[in-house]
ModelCIF file with pLDDT and N, C-alpha, C, O atoms, coordinates in Angstrom:
data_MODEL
#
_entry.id   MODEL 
#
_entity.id                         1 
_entity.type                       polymer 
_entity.pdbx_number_of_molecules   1 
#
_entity_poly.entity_id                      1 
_entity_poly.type                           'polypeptide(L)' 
_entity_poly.nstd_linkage                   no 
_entity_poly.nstd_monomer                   no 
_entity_poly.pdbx_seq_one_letter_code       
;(UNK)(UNK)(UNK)(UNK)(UNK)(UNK)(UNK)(UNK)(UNK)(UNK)(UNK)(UNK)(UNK)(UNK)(UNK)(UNK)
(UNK)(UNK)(UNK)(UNK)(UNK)(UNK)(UNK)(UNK)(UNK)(UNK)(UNK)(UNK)(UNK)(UNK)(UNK)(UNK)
(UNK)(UNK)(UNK)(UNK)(UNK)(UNK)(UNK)(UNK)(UNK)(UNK)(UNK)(UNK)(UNK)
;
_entity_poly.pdbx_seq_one_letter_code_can   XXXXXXXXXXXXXXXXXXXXXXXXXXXXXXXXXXXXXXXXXXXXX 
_entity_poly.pdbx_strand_id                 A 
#
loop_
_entity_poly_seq.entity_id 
_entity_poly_seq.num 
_entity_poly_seq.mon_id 
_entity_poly_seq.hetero 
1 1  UNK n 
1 2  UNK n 
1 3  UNK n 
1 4  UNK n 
1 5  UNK n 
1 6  UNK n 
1 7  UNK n 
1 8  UNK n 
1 9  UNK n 
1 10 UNK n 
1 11 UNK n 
1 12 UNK n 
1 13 UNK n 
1 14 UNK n 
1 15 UNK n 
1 16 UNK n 
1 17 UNK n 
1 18 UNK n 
1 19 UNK n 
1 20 UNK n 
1 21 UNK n 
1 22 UNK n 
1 23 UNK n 
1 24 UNK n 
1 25 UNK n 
1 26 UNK n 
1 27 UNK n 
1 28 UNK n 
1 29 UNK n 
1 30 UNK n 
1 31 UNK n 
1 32 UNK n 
1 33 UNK n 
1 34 UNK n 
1 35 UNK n 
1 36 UNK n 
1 37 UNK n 
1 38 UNK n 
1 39 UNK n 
1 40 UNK n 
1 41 UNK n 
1 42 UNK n 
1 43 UNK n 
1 44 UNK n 
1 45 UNK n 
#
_struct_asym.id          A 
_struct_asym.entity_id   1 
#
loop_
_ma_qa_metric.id 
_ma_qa_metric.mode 
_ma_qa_metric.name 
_ma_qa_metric.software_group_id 
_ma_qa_metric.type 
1 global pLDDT . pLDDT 
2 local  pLDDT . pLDDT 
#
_ma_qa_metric_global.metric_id      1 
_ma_qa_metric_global.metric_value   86.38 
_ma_qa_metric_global.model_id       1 
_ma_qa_metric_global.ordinal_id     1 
#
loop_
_ma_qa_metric_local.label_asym_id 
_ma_qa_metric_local.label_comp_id 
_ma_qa_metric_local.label_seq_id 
_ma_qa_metric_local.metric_id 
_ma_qa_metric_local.metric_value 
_ma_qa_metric_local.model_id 
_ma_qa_metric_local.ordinal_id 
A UNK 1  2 89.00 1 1  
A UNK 2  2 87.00 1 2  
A UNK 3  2 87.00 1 3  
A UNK 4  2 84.00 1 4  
A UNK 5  2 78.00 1 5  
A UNK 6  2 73.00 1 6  
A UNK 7  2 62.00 1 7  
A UNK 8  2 67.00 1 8  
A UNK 9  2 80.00 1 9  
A UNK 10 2 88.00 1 10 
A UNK 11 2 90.00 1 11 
A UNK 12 2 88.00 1 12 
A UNK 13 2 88.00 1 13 
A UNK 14 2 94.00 1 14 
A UNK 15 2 94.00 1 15 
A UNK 16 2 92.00 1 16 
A UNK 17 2 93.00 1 17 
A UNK 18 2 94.00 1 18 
A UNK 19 2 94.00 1 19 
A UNK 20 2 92.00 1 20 
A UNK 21 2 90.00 1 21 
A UNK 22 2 93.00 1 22 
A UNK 23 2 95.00 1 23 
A UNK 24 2 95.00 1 24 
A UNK 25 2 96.00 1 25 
A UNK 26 2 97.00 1 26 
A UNK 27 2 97.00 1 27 
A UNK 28 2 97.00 1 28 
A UNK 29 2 96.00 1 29 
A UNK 30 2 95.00 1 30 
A UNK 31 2 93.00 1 31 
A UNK 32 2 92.00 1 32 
A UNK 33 2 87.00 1 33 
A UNK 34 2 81.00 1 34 
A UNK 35 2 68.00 1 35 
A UNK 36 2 59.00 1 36 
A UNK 37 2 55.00 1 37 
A UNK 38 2 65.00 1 38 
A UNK 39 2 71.00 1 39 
A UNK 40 2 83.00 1 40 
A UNK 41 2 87.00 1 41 
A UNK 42 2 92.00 1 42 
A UNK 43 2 95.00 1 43 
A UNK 44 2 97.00 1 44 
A UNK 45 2 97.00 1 45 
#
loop_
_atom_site.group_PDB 
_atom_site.id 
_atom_site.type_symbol 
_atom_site.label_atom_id 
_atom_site.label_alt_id 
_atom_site.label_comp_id 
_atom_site.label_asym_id 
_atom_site.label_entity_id 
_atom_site.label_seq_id 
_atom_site.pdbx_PDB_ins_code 
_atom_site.Cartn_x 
_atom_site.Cartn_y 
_atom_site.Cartn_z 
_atom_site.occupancy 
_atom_site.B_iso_or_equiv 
_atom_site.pdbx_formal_charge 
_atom_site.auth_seq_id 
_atom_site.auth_comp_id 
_atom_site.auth_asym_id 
_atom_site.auth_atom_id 
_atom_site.pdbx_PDB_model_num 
ATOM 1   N N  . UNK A 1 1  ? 221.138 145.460 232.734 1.00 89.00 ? 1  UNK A N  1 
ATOM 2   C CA . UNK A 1 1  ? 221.958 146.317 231.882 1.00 89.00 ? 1  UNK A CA 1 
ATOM 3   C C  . UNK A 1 1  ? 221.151 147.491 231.329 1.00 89.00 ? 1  UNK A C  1 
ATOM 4   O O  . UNK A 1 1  ? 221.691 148.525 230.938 1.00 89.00 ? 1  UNK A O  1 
ATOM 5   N N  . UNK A 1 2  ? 219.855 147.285 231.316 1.00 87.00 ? 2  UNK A N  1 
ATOM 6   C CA . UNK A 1 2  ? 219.165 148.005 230.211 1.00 87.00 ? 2  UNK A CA 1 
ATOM 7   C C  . UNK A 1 2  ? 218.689 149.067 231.532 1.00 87.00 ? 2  UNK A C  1 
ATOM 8   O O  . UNK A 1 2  ? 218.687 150.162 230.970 1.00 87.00 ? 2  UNK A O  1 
ATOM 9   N N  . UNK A 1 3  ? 218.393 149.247 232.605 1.00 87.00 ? 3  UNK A N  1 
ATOM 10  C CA . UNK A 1 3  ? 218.193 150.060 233.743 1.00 87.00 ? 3  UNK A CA 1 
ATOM 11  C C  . UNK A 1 3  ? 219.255 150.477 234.115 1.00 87.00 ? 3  UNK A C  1 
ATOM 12  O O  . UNK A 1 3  ? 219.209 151.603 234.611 1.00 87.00 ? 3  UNK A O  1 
ATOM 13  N N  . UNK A 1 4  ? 220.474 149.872 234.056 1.00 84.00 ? 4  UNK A N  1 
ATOM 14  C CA . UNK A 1 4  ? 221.361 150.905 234.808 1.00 84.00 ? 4  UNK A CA 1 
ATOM 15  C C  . UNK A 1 4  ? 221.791 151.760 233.937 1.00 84.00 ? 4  UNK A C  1 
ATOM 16  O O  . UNK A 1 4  ? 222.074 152.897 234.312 1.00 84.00 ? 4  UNK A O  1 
ATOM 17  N N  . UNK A 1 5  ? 221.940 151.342 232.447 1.00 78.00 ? 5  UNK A N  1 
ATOM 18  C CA . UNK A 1 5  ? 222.460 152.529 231.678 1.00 78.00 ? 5  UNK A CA 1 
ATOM 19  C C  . UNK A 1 5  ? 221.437 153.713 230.777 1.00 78.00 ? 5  UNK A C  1 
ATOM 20  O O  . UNK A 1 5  ? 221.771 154.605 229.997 1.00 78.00 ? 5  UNK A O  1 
ATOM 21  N N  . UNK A 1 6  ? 220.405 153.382 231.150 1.00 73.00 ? 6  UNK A N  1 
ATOM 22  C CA . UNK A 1 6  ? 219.043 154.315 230.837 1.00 73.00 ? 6  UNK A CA 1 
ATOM 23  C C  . UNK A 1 6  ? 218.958 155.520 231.806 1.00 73.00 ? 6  UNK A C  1 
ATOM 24  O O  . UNK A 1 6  ? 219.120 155.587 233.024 1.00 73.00 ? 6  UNK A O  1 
ATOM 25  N N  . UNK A 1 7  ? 218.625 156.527 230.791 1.00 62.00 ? 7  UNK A N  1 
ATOM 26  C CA . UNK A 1 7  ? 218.792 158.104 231.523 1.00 62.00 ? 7  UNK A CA 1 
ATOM 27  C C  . UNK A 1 7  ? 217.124 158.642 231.932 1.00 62.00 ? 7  UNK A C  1 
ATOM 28  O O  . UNK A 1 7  ? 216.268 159.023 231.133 1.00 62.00 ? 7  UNK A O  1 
ATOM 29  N N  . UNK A 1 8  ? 217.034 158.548 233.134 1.00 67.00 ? 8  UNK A N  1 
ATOM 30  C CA . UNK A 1 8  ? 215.698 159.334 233.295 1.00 67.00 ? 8  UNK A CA 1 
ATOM 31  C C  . UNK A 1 8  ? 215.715 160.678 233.550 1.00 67.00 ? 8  UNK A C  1 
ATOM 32  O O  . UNK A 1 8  ? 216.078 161.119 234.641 1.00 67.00 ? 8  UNK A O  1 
ATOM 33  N N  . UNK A 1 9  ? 215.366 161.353 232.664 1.00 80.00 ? 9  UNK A N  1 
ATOM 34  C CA . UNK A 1 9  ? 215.012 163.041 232.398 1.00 80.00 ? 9  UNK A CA 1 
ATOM 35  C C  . UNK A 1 9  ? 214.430 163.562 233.432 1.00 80.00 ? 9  UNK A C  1 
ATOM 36  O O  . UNK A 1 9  ? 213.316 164.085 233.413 1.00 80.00 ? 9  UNK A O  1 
ATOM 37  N N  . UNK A 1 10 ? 215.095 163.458 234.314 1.00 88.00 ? 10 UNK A N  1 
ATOM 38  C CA . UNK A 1 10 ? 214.437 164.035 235.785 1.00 88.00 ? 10 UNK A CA 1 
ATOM 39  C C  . UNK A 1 10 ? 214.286 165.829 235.187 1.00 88.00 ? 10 UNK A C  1 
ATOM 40  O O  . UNK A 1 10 ? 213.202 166.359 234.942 1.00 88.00 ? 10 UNK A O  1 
ATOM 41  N N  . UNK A 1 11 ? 215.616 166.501 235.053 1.00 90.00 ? 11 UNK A N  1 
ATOM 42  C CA . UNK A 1 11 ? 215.912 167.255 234.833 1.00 90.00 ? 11 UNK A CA 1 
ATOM 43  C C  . UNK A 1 11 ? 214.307 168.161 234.427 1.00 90.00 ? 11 UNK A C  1 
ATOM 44  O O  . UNK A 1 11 ? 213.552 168.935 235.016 1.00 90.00 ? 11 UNK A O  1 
ATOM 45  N N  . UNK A 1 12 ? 214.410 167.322 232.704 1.00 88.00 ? 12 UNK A N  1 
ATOM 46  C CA . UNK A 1 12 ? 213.280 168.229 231.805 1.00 88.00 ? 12 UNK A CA 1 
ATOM 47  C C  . UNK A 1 12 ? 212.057 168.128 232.899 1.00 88.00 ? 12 UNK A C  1 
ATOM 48  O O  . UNK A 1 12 ? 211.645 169.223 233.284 1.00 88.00 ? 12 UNK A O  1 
ATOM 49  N N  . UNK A 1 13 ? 211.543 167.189 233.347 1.00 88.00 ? 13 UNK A N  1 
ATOM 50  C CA . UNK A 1 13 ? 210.544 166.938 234.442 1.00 88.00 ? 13 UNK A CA 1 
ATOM 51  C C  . UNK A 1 13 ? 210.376 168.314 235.101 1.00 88.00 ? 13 UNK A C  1 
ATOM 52  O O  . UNK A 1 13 ? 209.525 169.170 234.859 1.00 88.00 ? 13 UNK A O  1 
ATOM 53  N N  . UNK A 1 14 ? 211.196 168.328 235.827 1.00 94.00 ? 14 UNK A N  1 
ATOM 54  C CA . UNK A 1 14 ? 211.397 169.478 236.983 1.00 94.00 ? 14 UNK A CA 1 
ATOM 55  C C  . UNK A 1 14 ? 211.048 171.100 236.322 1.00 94.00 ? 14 UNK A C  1 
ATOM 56  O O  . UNK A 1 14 ? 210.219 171.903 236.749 1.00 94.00 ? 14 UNK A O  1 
ATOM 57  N N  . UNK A 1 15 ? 211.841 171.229 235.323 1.00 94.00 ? 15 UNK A N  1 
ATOM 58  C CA . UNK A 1 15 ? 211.709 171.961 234.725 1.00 94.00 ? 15 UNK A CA 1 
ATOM 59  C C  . UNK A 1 15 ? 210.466 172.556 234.214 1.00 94.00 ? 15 UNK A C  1 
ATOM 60  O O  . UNK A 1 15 ? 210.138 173.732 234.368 1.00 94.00 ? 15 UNK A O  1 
ATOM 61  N N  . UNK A 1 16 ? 209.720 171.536 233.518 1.00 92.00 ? 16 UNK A N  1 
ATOM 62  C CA . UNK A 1 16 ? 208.257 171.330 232.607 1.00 92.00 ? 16 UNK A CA 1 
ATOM 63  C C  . UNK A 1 16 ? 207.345 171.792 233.604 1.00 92.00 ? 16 UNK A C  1 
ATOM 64  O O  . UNK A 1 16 ? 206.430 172.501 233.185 1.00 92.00 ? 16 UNK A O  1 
ATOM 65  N N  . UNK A 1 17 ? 207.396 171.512 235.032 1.00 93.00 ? 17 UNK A N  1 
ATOM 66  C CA . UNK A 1 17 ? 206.995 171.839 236.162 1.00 93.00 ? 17 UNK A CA 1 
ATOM 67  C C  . UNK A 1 17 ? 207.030 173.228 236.668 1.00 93.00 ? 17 UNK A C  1 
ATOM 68  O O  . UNK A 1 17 ? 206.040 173.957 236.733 1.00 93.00 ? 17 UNK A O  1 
ATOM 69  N N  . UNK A 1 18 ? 208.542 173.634 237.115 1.00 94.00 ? 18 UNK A N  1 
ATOM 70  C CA . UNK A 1 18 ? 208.783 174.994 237.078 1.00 94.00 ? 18 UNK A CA 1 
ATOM 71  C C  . UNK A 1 18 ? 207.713 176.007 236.259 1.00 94.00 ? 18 UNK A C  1 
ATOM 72  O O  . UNK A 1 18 ? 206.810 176.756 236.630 1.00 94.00 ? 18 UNK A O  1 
ATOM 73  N N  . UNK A 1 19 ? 208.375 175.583 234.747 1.00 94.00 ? 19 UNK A N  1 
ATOM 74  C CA . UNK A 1 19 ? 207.490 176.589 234.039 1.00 94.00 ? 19 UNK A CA 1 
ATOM 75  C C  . UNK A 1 19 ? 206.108 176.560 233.955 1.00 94.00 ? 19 UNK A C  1 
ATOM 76  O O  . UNK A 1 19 ? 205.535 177.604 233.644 1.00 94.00 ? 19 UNK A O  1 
ATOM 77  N N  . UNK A 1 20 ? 205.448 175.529 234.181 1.00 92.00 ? 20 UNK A N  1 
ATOM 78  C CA . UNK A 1 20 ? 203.650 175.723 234.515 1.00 92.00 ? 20 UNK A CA 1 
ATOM 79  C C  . UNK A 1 20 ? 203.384 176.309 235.529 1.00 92.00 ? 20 UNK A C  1 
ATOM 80  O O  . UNK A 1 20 ? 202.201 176.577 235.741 1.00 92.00 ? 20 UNK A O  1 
ATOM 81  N N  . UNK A 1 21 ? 204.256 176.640 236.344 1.00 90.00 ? 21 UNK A N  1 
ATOM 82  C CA . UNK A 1 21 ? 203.686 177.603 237.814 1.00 90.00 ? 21 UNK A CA 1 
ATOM 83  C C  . UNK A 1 21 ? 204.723 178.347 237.957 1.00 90.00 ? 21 UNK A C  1 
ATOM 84  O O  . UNK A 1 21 ? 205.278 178.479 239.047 1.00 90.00 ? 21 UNK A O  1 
ATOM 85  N N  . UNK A 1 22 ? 205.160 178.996 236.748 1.00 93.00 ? 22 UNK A N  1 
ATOM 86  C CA . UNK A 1 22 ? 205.836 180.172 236.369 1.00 93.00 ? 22 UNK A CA 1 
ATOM 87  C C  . UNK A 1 22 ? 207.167 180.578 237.548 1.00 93.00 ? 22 UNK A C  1 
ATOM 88  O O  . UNK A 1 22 ? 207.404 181.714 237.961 1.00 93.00 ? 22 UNK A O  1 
ATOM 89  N N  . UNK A 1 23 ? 207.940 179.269 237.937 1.00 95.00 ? 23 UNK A N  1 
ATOM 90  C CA . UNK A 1 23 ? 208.984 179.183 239.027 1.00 95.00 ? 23 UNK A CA 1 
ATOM 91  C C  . UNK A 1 23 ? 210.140 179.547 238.435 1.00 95.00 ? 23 UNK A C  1 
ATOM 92  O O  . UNK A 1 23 ? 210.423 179.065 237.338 1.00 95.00 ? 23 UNK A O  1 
ATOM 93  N N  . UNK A 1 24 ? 211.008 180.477 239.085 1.00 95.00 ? 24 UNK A N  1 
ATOM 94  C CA . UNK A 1 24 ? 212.422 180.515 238.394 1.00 95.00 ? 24 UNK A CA 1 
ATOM 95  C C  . UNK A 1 24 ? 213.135 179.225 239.036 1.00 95.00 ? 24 UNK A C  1 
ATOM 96  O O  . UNK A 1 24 ? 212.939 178.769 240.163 1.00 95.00 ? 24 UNK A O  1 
ATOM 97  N N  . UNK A 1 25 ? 213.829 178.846 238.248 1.00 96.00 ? 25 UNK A N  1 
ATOM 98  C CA . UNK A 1 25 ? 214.981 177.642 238.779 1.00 96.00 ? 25 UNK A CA 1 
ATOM 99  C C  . UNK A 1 25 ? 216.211 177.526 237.881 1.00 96.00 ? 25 UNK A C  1 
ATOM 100 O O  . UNK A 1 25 ? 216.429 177.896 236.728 1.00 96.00 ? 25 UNK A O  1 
ATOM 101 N N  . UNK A 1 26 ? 216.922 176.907 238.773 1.00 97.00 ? 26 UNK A N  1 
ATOM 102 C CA . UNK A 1 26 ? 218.522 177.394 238.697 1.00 97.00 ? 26 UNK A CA 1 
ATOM 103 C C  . UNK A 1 26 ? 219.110 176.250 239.165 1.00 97.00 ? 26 UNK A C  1 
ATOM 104 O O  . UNK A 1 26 ? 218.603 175.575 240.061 1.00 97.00 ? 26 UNK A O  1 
ATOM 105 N N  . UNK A 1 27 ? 220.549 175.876 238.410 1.00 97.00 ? 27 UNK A N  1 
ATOM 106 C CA . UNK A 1 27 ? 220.670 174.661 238.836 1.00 97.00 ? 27 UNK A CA 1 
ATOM 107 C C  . UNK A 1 27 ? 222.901 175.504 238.992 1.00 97.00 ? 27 UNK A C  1 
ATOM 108 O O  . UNK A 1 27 ? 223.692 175.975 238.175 1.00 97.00 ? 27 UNK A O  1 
ATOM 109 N N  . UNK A 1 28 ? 222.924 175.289 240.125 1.00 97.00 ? 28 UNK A N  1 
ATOM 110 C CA . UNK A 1 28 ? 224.013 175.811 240.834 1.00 97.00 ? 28 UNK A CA 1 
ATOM 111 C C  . UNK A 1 28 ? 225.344 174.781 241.139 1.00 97.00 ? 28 UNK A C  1 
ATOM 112 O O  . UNK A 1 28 ? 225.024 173.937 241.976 1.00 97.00 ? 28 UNK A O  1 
ATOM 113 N N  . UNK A 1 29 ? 226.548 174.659 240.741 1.00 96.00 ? 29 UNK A N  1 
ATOM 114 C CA . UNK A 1 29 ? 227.505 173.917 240.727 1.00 96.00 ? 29 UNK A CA 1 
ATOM 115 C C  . UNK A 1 29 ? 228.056 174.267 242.351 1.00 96.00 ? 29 UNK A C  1 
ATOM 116 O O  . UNK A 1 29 ? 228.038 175.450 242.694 1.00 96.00 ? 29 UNK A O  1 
ATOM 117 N N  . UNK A 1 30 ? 228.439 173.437 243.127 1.00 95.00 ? 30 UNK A N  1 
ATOM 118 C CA . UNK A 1 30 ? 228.549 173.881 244.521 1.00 95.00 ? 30 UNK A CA 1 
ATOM 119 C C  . UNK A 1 30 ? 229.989 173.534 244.570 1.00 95.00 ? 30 UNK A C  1 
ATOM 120 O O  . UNK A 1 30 ? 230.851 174.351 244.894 1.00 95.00 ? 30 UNK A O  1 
ATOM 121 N N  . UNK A 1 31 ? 230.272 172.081 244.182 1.00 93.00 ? 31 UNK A N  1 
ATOM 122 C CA . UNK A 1 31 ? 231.458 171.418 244.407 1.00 93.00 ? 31 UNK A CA 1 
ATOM 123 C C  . UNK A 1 31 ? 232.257 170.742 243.127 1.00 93.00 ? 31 UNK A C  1 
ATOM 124 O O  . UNK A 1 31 ? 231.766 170.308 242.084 1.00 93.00 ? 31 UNK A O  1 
ATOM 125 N N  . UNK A 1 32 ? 233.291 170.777 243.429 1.00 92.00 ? 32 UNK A N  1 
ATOM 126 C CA . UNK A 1 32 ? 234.142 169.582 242.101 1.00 92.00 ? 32 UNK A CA 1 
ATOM 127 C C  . UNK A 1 32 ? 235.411 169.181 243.192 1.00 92.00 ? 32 UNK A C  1 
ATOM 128 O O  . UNK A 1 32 ? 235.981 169.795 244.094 1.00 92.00 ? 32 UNK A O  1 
ATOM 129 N N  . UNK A 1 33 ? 235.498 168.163 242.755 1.00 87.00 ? 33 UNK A N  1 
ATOM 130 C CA . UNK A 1 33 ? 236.129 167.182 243.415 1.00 87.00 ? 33 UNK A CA 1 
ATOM 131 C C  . UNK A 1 33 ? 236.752 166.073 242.472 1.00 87.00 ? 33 UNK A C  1 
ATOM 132 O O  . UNK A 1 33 ? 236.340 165.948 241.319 1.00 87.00 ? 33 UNK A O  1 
ATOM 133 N N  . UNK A 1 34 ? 237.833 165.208 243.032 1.00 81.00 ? 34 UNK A N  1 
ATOM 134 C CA . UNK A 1 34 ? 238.375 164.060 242.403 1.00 81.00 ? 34 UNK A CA 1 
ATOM 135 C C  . UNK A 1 34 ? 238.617 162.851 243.610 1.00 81.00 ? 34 UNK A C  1 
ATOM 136 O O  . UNK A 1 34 ? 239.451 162.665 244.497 1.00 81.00 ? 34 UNK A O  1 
ATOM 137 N N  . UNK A 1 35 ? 237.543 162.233 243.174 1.00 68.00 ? 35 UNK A N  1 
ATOM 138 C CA . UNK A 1 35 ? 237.980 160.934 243.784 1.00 68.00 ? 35 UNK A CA 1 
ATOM 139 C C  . UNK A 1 35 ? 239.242 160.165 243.458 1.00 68.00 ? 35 UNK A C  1 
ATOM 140 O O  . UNK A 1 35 ? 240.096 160.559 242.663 1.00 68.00 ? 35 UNK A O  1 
ATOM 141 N N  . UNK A 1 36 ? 239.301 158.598 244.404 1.00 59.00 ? 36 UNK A N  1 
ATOM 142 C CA . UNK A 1 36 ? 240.437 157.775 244.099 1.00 59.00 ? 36 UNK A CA 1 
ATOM 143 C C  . UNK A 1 36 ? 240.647 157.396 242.712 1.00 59.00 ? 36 UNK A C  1 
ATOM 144 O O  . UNK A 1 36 ? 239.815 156.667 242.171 1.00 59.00 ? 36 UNK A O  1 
ATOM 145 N N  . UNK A 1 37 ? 241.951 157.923 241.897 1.00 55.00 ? 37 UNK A N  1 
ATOM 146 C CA . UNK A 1 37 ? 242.016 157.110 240.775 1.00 55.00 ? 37 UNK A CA 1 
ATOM 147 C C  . UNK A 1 37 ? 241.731 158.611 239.943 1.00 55.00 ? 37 UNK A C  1 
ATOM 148 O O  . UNK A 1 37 ? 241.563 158.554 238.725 1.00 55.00 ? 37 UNK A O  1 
ATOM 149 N N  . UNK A 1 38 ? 241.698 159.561 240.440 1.00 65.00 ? 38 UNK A N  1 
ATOM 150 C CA . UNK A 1 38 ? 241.587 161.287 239.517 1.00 65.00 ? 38 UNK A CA 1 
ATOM 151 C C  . UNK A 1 38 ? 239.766 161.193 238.879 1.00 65.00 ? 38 UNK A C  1 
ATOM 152 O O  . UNK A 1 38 ? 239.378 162.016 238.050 1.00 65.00 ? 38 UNK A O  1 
ATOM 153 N N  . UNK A 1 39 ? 239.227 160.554 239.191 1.00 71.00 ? 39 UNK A N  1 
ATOM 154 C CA . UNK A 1 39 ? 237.991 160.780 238.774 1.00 71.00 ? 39 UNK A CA 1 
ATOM 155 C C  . UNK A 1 39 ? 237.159 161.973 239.492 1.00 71.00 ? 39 UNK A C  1 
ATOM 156 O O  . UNK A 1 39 ? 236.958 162.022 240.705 1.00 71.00 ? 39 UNK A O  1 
ATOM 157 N N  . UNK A 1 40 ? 236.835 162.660 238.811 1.00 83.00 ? 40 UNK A N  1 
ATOM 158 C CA . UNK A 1 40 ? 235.890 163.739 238.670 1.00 83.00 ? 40 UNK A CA 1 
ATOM 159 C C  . UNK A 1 40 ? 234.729 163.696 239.374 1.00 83.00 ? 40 UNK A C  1 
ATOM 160 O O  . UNK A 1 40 ? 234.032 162.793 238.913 1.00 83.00 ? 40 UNK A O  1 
ATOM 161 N N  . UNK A 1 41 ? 234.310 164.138 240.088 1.00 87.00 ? 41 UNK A N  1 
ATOM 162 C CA . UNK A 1 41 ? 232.958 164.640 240.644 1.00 87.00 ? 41 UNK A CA 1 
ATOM 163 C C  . UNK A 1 41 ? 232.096 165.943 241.100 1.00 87.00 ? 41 UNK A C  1 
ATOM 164 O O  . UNK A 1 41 ? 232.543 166.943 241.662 1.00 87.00 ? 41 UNK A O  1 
ATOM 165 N N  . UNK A 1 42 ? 231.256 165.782 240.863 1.00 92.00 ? 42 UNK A N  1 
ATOM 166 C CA . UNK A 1 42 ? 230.183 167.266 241.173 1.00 92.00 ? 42 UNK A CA 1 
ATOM 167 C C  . UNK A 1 42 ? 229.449 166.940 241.755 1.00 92.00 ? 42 UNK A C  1 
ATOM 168 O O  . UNK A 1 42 ? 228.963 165.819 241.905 1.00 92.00 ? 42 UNK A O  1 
ATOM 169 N N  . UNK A 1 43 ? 229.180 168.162 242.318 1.00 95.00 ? 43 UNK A N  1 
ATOM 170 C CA . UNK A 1 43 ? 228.018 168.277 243.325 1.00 95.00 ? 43 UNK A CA 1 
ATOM 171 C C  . UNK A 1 43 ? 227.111 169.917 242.852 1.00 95.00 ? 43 UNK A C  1 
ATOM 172 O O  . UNK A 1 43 ? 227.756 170.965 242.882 1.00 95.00 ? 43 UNK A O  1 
ATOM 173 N N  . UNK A 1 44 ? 225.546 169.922 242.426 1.00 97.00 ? 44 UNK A N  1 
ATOM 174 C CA . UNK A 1 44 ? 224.589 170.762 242.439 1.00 97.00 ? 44 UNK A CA 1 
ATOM 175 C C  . UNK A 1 44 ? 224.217 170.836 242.925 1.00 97.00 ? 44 UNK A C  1 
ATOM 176 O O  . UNK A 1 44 ? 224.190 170.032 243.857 1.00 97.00 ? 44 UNK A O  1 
ATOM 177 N N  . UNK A 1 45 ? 223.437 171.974 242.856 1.00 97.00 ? 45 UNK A N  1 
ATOM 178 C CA . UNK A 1 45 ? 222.240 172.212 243.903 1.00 97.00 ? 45 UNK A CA 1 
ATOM 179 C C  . UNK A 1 45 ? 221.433 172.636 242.648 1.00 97.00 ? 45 UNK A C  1 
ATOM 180 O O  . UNK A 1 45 ? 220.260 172.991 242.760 1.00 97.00 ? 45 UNK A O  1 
#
């Protein structure tokens, strides 16, 4: 229970990264979608 609902900050990671080697990055919405049952989904890049 305690792993599946725990958030790993990939995100800030990537980021923290980016900016030490002075990278632009961009995080781009490509897709939205609804699965079975009207649920919502995305897709980034």
């Amino acid at each position: 229970d305690m792993i599946a609902f725990r958030e790993q900050n990939f995100k800030s990671r990537l980021i923290e990264w980016t900016q030490k080697h002075k990278l632009s990055i961009d995080f781009r919405l490509v897709e939205e979608q609804k699965e079975e049952g009207n649920t919502p989904t995305f897709l980034t890049n």
